[in-house]
Protein backbone atom coordinates (compact mmCIF):
# COMPACT_ATOMS: atom_id res chain seq x y z
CA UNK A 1 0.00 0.00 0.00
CA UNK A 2 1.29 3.77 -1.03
CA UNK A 3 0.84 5.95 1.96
CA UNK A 4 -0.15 9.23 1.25
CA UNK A 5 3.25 11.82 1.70
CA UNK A 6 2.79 15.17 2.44
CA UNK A 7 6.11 15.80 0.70
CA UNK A 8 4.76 13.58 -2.28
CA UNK A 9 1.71 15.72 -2.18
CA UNK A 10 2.70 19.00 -2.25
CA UNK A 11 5.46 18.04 -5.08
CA UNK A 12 7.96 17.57 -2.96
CA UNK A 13 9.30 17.43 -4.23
CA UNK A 14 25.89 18.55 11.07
CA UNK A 15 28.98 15.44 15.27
CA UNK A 16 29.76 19.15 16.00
CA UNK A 17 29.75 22.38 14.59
CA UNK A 18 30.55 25.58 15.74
CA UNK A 19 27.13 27.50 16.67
CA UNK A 20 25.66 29.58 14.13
CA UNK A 21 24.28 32.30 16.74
CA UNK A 22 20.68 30.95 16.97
CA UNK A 23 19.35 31.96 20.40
CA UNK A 24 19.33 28.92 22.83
CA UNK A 25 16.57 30.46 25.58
CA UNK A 26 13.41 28.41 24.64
CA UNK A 27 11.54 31.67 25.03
CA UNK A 28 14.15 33.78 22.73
CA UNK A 29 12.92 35.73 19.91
CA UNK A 30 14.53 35.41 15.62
CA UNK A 31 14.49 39.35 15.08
CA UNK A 32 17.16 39.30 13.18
CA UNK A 33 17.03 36.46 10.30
CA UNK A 34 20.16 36.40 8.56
CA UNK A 35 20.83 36.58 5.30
CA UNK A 36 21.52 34.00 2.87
CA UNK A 37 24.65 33.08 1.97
CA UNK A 38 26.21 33.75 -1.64
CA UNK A 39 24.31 31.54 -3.74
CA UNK A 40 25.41 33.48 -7.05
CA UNK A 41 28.99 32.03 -6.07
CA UNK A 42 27.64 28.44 -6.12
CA UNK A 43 28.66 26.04 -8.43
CA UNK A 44 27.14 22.12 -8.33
CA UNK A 45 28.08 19.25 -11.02
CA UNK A 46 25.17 16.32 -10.67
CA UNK A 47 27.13 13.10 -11.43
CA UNK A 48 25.81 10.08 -13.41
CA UNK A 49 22.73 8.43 -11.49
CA UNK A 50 23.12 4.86 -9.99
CA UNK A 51 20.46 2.27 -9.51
CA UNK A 52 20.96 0.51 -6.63
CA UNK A 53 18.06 -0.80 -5.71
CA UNK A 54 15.35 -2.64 -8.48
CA UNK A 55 11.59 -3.97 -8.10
CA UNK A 56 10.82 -5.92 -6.93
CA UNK A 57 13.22 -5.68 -3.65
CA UNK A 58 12.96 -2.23 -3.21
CA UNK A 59 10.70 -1.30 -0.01
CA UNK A 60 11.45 2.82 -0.34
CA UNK A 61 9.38 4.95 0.80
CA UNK A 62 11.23 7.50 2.85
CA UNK A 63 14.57 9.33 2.95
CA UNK A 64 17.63 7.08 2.89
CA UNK A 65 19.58 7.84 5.88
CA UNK A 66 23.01 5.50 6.79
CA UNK A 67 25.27 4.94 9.74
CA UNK A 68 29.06 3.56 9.62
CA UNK A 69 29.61 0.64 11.71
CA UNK A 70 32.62 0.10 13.63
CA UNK A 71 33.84 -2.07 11.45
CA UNK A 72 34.49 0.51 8.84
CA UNK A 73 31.56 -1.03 6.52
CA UNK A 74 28.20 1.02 6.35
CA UNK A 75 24.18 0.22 7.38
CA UNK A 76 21.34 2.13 5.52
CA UNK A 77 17.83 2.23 6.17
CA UNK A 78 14.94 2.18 4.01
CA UNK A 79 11.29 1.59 5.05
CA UNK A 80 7.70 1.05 3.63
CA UNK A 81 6.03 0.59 6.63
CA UNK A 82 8.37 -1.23 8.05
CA UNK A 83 12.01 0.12 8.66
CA UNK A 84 15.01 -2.32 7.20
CA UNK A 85 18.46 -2.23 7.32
CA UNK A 86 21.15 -2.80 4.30
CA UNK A 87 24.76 -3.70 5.45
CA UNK A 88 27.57 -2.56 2.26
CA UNK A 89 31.07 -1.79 2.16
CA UNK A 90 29.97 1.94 0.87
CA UNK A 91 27.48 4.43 1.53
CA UNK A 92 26.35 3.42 -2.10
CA UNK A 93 26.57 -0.55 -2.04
CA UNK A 94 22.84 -0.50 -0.77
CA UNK A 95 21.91 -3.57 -2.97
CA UNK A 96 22.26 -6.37 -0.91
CA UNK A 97 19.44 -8.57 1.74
CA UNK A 98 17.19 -5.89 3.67
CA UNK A 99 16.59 -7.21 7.33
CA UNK A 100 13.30 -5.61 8.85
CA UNK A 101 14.31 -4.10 11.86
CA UNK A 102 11.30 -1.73 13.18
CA UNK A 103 7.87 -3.61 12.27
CA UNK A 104 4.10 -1.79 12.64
CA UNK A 105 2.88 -1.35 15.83
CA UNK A 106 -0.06 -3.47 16.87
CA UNK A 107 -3.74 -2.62 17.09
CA UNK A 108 -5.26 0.29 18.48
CA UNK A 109 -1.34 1.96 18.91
CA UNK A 110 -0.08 5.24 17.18
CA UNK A 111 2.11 2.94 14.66
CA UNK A 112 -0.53 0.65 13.55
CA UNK A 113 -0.01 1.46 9.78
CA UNK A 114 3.92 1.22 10.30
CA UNK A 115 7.29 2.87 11.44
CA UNK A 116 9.43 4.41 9.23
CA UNK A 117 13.14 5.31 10.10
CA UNK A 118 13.88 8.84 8.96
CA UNK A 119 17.26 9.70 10.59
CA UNK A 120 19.49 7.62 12.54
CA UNK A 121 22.87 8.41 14.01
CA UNK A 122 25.41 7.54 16.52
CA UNK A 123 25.20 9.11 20.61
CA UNK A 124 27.61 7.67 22.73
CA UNK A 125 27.22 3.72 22.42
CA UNK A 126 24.07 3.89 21.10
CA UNK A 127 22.03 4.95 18.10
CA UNK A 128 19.18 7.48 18.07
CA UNK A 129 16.76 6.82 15.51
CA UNK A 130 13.64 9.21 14.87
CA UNK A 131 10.34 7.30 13.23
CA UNK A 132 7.90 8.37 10.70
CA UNK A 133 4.67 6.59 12.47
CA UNK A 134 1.14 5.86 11.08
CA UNK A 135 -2.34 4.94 12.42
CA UNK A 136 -5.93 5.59 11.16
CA UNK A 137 -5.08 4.69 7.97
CA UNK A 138 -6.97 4.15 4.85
CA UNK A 139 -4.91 5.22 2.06
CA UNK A 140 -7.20 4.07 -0.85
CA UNK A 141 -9.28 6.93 0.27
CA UNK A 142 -6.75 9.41 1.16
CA UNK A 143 -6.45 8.72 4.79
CA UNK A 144 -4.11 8.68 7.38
CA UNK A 145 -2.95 10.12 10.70
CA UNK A 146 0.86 10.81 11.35
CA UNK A 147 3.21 11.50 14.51
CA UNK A 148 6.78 11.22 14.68
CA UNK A 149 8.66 9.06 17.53
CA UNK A 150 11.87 8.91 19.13
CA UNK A 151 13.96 5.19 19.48
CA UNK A 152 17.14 3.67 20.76
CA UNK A 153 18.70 0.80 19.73
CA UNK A 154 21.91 -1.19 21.41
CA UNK A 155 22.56 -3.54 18.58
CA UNK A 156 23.69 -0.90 15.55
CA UNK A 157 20.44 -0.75 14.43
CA UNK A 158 19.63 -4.21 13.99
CA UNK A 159 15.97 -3.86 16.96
CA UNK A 160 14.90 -0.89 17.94
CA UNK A 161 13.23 0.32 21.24
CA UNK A 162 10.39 3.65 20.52
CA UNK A 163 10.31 5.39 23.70
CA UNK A 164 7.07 7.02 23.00
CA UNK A 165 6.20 10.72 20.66
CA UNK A 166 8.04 13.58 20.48
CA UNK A 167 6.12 15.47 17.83
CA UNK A 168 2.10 15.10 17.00
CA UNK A 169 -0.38 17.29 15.90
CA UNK A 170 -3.88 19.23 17.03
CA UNK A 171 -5.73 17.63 14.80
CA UNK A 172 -7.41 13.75 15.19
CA UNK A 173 -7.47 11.00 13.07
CA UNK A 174 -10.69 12.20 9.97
CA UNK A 175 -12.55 9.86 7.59
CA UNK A 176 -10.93 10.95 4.02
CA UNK A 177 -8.12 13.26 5.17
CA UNK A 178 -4.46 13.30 6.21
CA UNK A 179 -3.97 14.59 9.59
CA UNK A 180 -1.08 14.64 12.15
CA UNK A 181 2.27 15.88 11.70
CA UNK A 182 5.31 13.64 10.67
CA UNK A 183 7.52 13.04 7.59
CA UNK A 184 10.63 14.90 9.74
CA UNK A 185 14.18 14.49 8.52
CA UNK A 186 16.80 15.20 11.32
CA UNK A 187 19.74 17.13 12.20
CA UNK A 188 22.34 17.93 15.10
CA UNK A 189 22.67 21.73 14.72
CA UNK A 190 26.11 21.89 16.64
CA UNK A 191 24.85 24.09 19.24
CA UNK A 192 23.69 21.65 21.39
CA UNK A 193 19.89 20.98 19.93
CA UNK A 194 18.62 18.59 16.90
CA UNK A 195 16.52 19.61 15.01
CA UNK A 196 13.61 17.98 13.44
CA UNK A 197 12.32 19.48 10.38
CA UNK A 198 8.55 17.90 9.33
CA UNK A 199 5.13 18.47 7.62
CA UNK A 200 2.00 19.51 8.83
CA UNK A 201 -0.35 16.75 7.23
CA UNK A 202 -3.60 19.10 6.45
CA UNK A 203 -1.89 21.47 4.56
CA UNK A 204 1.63 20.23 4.20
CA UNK A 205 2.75 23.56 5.75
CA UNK A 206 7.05 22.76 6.51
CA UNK A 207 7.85 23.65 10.17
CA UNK A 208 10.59 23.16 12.77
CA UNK A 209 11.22 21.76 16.03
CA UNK A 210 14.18 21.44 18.46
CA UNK A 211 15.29 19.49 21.21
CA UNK A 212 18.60 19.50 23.24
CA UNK A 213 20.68 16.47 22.33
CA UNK A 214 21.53 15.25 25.72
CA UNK A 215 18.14 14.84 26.25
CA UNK A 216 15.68 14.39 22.87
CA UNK A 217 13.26 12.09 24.58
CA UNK A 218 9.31 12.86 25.10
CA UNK A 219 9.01 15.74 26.54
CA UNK A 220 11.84 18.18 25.33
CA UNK A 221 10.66 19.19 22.37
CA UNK A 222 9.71 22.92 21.35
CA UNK A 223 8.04 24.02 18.12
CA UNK A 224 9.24 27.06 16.67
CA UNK A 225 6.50 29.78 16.80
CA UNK A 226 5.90 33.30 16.30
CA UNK A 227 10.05 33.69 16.30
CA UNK A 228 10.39 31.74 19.61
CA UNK A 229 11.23 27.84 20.46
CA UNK A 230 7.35 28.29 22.52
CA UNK A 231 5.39 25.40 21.49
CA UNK A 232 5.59 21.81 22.85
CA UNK A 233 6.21 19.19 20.75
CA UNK A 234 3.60 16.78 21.62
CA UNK A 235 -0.03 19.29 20.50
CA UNK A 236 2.04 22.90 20.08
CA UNK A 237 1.42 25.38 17.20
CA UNK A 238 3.81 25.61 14.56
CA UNK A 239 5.31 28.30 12.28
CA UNK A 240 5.74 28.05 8.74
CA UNK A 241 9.55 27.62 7.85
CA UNK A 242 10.36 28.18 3.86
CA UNK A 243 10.38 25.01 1.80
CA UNK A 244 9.37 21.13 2.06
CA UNK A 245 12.23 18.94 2.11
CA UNK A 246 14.54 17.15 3.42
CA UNK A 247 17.58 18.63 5.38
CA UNK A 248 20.91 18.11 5.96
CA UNK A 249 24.10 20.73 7.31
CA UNK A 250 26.55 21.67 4.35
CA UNK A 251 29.42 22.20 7.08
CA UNK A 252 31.61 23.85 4.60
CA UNK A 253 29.31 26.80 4.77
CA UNK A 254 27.82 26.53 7.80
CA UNK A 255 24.42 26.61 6.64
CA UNK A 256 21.16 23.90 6.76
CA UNK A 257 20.27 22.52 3.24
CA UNK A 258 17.10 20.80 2.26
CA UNK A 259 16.57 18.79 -0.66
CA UNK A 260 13.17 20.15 -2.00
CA UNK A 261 11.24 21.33 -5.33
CA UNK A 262 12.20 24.23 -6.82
CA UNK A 263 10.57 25.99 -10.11
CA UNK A 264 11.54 23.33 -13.09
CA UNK A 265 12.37 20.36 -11.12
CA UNK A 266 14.48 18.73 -7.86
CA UNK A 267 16.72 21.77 -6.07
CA UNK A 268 17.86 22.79 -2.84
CA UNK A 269 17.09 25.98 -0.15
CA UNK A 270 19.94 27.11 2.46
CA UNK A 271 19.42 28.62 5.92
CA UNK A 272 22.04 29.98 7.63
CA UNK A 273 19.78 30.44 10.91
CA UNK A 274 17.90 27.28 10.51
CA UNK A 275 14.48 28.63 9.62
CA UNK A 276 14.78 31.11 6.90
CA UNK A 277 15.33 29.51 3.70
CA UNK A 278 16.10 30.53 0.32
CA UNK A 279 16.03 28.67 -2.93
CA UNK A 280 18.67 28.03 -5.32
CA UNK A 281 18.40 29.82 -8.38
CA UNK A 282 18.38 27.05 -10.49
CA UNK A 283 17.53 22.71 -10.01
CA UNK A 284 19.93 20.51 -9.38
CA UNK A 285 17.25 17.90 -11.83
CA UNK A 286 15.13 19.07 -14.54
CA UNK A 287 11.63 17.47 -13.75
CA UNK A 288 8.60 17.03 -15.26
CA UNK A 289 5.69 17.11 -13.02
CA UNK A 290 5.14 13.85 -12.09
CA UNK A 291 2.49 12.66 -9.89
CA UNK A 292 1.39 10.60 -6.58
CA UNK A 293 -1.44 9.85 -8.11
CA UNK A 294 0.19 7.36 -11.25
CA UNK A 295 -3.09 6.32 -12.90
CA UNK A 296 -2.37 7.25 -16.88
CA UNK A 297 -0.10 9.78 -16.41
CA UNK A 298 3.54 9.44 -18.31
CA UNK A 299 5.70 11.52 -16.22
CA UNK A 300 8.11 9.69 -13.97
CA UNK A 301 8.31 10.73 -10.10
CA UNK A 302 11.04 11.64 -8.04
CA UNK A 303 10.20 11.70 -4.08
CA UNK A 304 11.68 11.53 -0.28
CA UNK A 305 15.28 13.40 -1.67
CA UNK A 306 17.92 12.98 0.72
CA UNK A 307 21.35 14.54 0.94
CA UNK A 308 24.13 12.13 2.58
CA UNK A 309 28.07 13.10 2.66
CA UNK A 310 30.08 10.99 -0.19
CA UNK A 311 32.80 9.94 2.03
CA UNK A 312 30.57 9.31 5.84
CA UNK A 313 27.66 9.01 4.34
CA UNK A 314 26.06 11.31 7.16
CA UNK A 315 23.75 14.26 6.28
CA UNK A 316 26.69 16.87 7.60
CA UNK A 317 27.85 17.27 4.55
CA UNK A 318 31.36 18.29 3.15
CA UNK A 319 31.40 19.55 -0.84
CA UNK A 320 30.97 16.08 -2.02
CA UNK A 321 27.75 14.82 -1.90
CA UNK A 322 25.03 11.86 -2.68
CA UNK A 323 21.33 12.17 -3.49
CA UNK A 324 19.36 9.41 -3.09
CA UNK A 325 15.69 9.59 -3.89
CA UNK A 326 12.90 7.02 -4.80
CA UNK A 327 12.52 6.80 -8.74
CA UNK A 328 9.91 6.07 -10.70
CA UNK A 329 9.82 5.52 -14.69
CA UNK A 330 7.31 6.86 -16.95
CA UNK A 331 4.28 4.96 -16.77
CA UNK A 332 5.00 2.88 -13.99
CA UNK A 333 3.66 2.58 -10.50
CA UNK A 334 4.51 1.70 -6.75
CA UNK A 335 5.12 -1.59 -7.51
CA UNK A 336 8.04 -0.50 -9.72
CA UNK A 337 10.38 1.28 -6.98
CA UNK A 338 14.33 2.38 -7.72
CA UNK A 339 16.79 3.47 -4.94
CA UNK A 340 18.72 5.89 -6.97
CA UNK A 341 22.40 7.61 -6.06
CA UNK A 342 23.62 10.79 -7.75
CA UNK A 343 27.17 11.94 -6.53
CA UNK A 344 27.35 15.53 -6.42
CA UNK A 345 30.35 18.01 -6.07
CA UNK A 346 29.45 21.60 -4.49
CA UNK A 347 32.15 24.51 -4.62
CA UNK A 348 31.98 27.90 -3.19
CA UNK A 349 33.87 29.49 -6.47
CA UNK A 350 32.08 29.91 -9.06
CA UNK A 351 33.62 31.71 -12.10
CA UNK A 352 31.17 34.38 -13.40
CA UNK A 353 30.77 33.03 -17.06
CA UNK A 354 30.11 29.36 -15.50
CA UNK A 355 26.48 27.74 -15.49
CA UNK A 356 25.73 27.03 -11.69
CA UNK A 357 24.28 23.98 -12.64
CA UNK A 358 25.28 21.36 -14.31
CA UNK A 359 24.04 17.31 -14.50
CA UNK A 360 25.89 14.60 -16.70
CA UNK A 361 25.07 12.71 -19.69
CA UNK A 362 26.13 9.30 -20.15
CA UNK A 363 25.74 7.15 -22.78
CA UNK A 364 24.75 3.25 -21.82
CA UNK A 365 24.95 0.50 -24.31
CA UNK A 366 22.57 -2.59 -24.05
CA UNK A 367 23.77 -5.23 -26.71
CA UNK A 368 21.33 -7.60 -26.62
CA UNK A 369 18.33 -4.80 -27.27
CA UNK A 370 21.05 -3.10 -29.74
CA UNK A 371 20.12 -0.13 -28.22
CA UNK A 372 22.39 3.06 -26.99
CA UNK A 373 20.61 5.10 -24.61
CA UNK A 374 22.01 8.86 -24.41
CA UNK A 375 20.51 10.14 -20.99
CA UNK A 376 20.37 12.19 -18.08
CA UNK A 377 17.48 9.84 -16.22
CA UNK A 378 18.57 6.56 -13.95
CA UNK A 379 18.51 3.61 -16.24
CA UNK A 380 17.04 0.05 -15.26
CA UNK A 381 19.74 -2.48 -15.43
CA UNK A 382 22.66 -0.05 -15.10
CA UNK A 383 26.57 -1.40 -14.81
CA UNK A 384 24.67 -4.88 -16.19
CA UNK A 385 22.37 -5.18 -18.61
CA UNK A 386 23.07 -1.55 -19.86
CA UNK A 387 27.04 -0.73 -20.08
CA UNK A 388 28.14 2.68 -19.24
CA UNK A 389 30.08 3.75 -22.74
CA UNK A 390 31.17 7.10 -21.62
CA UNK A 391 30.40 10.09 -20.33
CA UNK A 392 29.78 12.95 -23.22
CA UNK A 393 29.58 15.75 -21.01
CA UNK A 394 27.58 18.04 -19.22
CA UNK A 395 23.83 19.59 -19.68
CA UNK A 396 22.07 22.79 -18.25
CA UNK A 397 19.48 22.19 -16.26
CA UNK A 398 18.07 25.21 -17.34
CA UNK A 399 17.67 27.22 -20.34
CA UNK A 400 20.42 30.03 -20.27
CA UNK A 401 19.35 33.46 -20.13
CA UNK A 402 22.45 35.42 -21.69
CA UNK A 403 23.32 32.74 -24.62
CA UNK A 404 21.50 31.06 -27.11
CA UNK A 405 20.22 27.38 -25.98
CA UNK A 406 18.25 24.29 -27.18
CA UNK A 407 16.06 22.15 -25.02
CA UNK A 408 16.90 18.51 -25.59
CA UNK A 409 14.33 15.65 -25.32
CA UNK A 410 15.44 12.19 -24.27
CA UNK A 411 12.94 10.10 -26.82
CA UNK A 412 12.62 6.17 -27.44
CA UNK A 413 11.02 4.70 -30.41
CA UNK A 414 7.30 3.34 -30.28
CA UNK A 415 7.49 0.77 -33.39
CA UNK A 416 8.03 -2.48 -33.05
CA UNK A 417 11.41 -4.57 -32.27
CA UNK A 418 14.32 -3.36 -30.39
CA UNK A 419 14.01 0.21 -28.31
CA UNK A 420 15.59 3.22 -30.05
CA UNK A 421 16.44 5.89 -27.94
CA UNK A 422 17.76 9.38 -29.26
CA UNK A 423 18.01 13.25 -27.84
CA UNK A 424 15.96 15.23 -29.93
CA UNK A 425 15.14 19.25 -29.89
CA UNK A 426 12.18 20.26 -27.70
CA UNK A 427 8.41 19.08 -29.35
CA UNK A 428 10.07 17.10 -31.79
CA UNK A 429 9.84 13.63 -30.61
CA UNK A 430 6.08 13.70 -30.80
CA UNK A 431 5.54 14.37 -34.51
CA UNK A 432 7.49 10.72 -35.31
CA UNK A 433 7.58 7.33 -34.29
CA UNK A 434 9.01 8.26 -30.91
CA UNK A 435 7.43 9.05 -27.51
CA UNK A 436 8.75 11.85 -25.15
CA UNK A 437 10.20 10.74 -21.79
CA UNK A 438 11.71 13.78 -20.30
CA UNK A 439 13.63 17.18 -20.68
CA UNK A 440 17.15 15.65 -20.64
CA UNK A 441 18.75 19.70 -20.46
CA UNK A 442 19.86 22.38 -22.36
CA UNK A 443 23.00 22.73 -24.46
CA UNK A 444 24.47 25.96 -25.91
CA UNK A 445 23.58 26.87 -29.78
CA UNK A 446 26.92 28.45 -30.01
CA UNK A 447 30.50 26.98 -29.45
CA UNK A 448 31.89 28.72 -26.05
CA UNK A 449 34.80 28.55 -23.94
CA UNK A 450 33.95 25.23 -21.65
CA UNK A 451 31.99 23.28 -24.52
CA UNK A 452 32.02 20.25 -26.48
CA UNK A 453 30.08 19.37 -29.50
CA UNK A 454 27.21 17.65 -29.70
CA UNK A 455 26.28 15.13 -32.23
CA UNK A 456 23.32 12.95 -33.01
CA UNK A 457 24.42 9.78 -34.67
CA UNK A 458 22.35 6.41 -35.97
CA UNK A 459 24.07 2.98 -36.56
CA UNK A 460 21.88 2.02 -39.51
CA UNK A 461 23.21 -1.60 -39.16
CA UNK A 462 21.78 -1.63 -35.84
CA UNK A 463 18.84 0.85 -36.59
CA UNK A 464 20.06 2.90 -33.27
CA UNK A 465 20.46 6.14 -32.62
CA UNK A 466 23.63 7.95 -30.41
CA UNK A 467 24.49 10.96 -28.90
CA UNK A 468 28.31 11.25 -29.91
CA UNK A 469 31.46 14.18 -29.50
CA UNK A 470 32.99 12.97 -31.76
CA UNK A 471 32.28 14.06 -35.84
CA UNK A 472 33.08 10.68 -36.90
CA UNK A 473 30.52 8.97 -34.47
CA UNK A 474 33.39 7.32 -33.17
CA UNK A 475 32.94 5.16 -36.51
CA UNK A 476 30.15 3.48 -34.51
CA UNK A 477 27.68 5.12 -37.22
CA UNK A 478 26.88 8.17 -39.16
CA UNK A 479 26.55 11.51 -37.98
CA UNK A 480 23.12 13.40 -39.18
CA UNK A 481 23.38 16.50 -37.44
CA UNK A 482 24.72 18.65 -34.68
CA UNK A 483 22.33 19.08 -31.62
CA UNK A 484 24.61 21.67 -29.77
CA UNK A 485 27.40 22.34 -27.57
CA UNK A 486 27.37 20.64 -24.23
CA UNK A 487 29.45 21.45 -21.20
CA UNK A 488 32.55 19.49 -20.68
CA UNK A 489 32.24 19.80 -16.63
């Protein structure tokens, strides 16, 4: 069963720090918001996505979040109602058995429906783990009733003991309607607080809570309100707080990060006080609006973002990152999950002529369809049944606004035999034999310092097109025209 996000809904689509001068009285008031950092000196390069986790073993519903063990190797968690654990030797080797660790709660409790793990991390010689819960639920008609809770577990996350709610709503359980609060992602703020940042279920309005991290258990948790930590956790009223998502602390800056939806796709907000956000400029993922609701609609879905650190794989993050999100393909439903991983590298120093985003486009090769897929997207069967070629450089994920640029289609054939796929200019794949599966990005019209060309190519002995540098087509086929001039980082 698909339970009814409020991050899904509404599109939605850090260890110490030194403090980053948030009051600590409970009662203190945020009169003076800082401003955001320099987000016109930000440059991001998305990396070349990774399945790691195929239908039908793939219980995601939630962010990831992941823990390293003492012996050096590293424990995920993923949950669909119930919470499981994934042991690999990297934060990305997330493909192997999934042990249920946190189950439903029995009748008549608060976690009937299930228990998912949001955030987990190490205190001491334990692990603190904060859980999405569920009751009242009846999600064929839109129902459910949400609370987040607060466990411990002594065994590295293999059982779990919920010591009881730390966050819940005014509102009770209603026939037909979400209510409750929950869907909270997690982080330690470095001054001596987590803080939990979650949905209001009714309206999906994004708020924030605290709670000091010597002692996060029932009971200590304040709402933000009105510019004060006021409200109690457990019934308080809440504050609106900038954008849904899902947050992390980009320690190189000093500033909270949530993976959320921006105008045109997936993209990120920074706070540098922890409640005032601001949107970056430009997504990370060009997006087509894809829907909860998958009943014959094409677009695919992208949902519960997560921001880990490459090398820890916590959510403090240094200026090499990992999304993972759950993906869905065009046309396909819940029963047709991926885990997907994105590496992404972050710098403070942009140059001024430079795009600020920027996501890569590989080119796979599946012999036994004879088919070469030129994409941005995740691609079913990847580093198996699809062989990553090469990579043939970077696309906007944007159109630019000073240069000329064309909007690039990623396209596969509708007649019969083998698939075709081929990049194509924007509205073009629809007046052929070929059906549109997303925006892939933008290239430049124009050669410009940076750049690469462009080509699109077709192997007639195969009868497959390719997306090419190279005017020769690598000798792999023959060139039939230029699409444009890609980034070559």
């Amino acid at each position: 069963m698909v339970r009814a996000s409020c991050f899904a809904i509404l599109g939605m689509l850090a260890s110490a720090f030194s403090p980053l001068g948030l009051a600590q009285a409970e009662d203190a008031k945020d009169e003076h918001p800082k401003a955001a950092s320099c987000l016109e000196c930000i440059r991001i390069r998305v990396g070349l996505p990774r399945i790691v986790r195929a239908p039908p073993d793939s219980p995601v519903d939630n962010p990831f979040s992941l823990i390293k063990l003492p012996n050096g190797r590293f424990r995920g968690f993923i949950a669909v109602g119930t919470s499981y654990a994934v042991d690999g030797a990297s934060p990305w080797d997330m493909g192997g058995p999934a042990i249920p660790v946190l189950k439903a709660g029995g009748p008549g409790s608060m976690a009937r429906c299930g228990q998912w793990l949001q955030h987990v991390e190490r205190a001491g010689d334990r692990l603190v783990g904060f859980v999405h819960v569920e009751t009242a639920c009846d999600y064929a008609h839109g129902q459910t009733h949400k609370s987040t809770g607060f466990a411990t577990s002594a065994d590295e996350g293999l059982s779990w003991r919920v010591e009881g709610l730390i966050l819940t709503g005014k509102d009770e359980p209603t026939t037909g309607r979400n209510t409750g609060e929950g869907d909270c992602s997690v982080i330690n703020g470095g001054d001596g607080f987590y803080y939990a940042y979650c949905g209001r279920a009714r309206d999906g309005l994004p708020y924030v809570a605290r709670a000091p991290v010597t002692n996060p258990h029932p009971g200590n948790w304040k709402k933000y309100f009105n510019g004060a930590w006021s409200e109690p956790g457990l019934g308080g009223e809440v504050s609106g707080v900038g954008a849904v998502g899902v947050a992390s602390f980009w320690t190189t800056a000093g500033e909270t990060v949530k993976a959320t939806f921006v105008p045109g796709g997936m993209g990120l907000a920074f706070s540098p006080d922890r409640v005032h956000f601001t949107n970056f400029p430009q997504p990370l993922l060009k997006l087509d609006k894809g829907p909860w609701d998958r009943r014959g609609h094409p677009a695919e879905l992208v949902a519960y973002m997560s921001l880990i650190d490459a090398a820890t794989g916590q959510n403090y993050l240094g200026d090499r990152w990992l999304l993972a999100y759950m993906y869905l393909q065009p046309d396909e439903g819940f029963d047709k999950r991926y885990l997907v991983f994105r590496p992404i590298e972050v710098s403070r120093s942009r140059q001024a002529d430079e795009p600020p985003v920027a996501v890569a486009l590989g080119r796979w090769r599946n012999a036994a369809l004879h088919d070469r897929w030129s994409t941005t997207a995740p691609v079913p069967g990847n580093y198996g049944a699809y062989a990553l070629e090469r990579e043939i450089g970077y696309l906007l994920t944007a159109a630019e606004a000073s240069e000329p640029s064309v909007e690039l289609q990623d396209c596969v054939s509708e007649w019969p035999g083998h698939p075709d796929h081929l990049l194509e200019e924007q509205g073009a794949c629809d007046s052929g034999h070929y059906r549109r599966l997303r925006t892939a990005g933008w290239v430049y019209a124009k050669p410009r310092s940076g750049t690469t060309p462009l080509y699109r190519c077709f192997d007639a002995r195969e009868h497959a097109h390719f997306a090419s540098n190279e005017a020769d087509c690598e000798k792999l086929g023959t060139m039939e025209r230029l699409l444009g001039y890609a980034l070559r980082r």
